[in-house]
Protein backbone atom coordinates (compact mmCIF):
# COMPACT_ATOMS: atom_id res chain seq x y z
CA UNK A 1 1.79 -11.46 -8.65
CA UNK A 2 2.67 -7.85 -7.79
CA UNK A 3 0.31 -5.69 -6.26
CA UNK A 4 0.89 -1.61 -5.55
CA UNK A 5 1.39 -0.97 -2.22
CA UNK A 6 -2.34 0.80 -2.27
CA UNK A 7 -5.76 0.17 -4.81
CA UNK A 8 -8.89 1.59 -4.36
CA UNK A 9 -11.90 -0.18 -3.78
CA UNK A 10 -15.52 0.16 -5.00
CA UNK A 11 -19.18 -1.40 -4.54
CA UNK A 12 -22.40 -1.12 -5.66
CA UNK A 13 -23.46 -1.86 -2.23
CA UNK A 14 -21.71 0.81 -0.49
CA UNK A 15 -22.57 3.65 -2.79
CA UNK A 16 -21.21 6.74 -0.65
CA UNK A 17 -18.19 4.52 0.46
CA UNK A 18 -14.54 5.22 -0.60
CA UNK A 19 -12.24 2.17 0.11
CA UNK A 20 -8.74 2.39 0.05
CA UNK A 21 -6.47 -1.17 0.52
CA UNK A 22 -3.20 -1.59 1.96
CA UNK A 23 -1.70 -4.91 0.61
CA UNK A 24 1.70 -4.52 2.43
CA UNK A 25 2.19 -5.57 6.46
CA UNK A 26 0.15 -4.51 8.16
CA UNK A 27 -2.60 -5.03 5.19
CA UNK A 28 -6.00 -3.24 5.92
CA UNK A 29 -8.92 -1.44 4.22
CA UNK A 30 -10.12 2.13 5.14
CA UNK A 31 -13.67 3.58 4.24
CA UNK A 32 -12.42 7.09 3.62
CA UNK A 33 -15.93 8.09 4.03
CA UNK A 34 -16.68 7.48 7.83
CA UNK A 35 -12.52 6.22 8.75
CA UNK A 36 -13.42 2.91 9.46
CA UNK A 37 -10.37 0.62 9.38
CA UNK A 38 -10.66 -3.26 8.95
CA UNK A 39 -6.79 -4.38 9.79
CA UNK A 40 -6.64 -8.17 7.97
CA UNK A 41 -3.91 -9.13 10.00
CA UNK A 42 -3.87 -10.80 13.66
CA UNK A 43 -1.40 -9.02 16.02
CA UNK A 44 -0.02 -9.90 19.37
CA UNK A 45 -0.11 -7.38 22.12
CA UNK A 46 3.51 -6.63 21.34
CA UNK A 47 2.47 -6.26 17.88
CA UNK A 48 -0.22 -3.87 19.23
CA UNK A 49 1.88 -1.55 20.10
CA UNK A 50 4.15 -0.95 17.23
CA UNK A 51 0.90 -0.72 15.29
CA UNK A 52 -0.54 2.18 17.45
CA UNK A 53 2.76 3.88 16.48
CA UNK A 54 2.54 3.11 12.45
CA UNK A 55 -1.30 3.30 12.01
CA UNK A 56 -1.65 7.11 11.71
CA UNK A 57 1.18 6.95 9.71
CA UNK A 58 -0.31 4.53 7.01
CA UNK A 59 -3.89 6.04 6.98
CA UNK A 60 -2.36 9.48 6.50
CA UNK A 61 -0.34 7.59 3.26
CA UNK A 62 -3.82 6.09 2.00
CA UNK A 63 -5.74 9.58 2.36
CA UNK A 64 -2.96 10.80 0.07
CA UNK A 65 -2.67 8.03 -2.26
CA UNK A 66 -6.16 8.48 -2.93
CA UNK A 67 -6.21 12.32 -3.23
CA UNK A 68 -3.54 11.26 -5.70
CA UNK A 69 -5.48 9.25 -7.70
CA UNK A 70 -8.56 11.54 -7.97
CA UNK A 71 -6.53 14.45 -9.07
CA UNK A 72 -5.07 12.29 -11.53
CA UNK A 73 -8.59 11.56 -12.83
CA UNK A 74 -9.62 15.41 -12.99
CA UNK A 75 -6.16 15.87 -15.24
């Protein structure tokens, strides 16, 4: 199965909690509402440091991507 590169994420449990999940490398999950970030990978120290490099990159992607999808909602 296919998944988009991004889905949002909702629970009853976390009422005041946006989630946003990355399913591609490095996969992770971002609570839009505090920036928490749950990475559900292991990385190496090598690995580390690339990711220090790209993580900005992606969280900036799944803030849009979810901006996105809310305007799409008000339409």
């Amino acid at each position: 199965m296919e998944f988009p590169k991004f889905l949002l994420g909702d629970n009853t449990d976390y009422p005041t909690a946006i989630f946003v999940v990355h399913t591609e490398y490095p996969r992770f999950i971002i609570n839009l509402e505090n920036d928490e970030v749950e990475w559900l990978e292991d990385f190496t120290r090598e690995d580390e440091k690339e990711l220090e490099d790209e993580a900005e990159n992606l969280i900036e992607q799944a803030t849009a991507f979810y901006d996105r999808e809310i305007s799409r909602y008000e339409e």
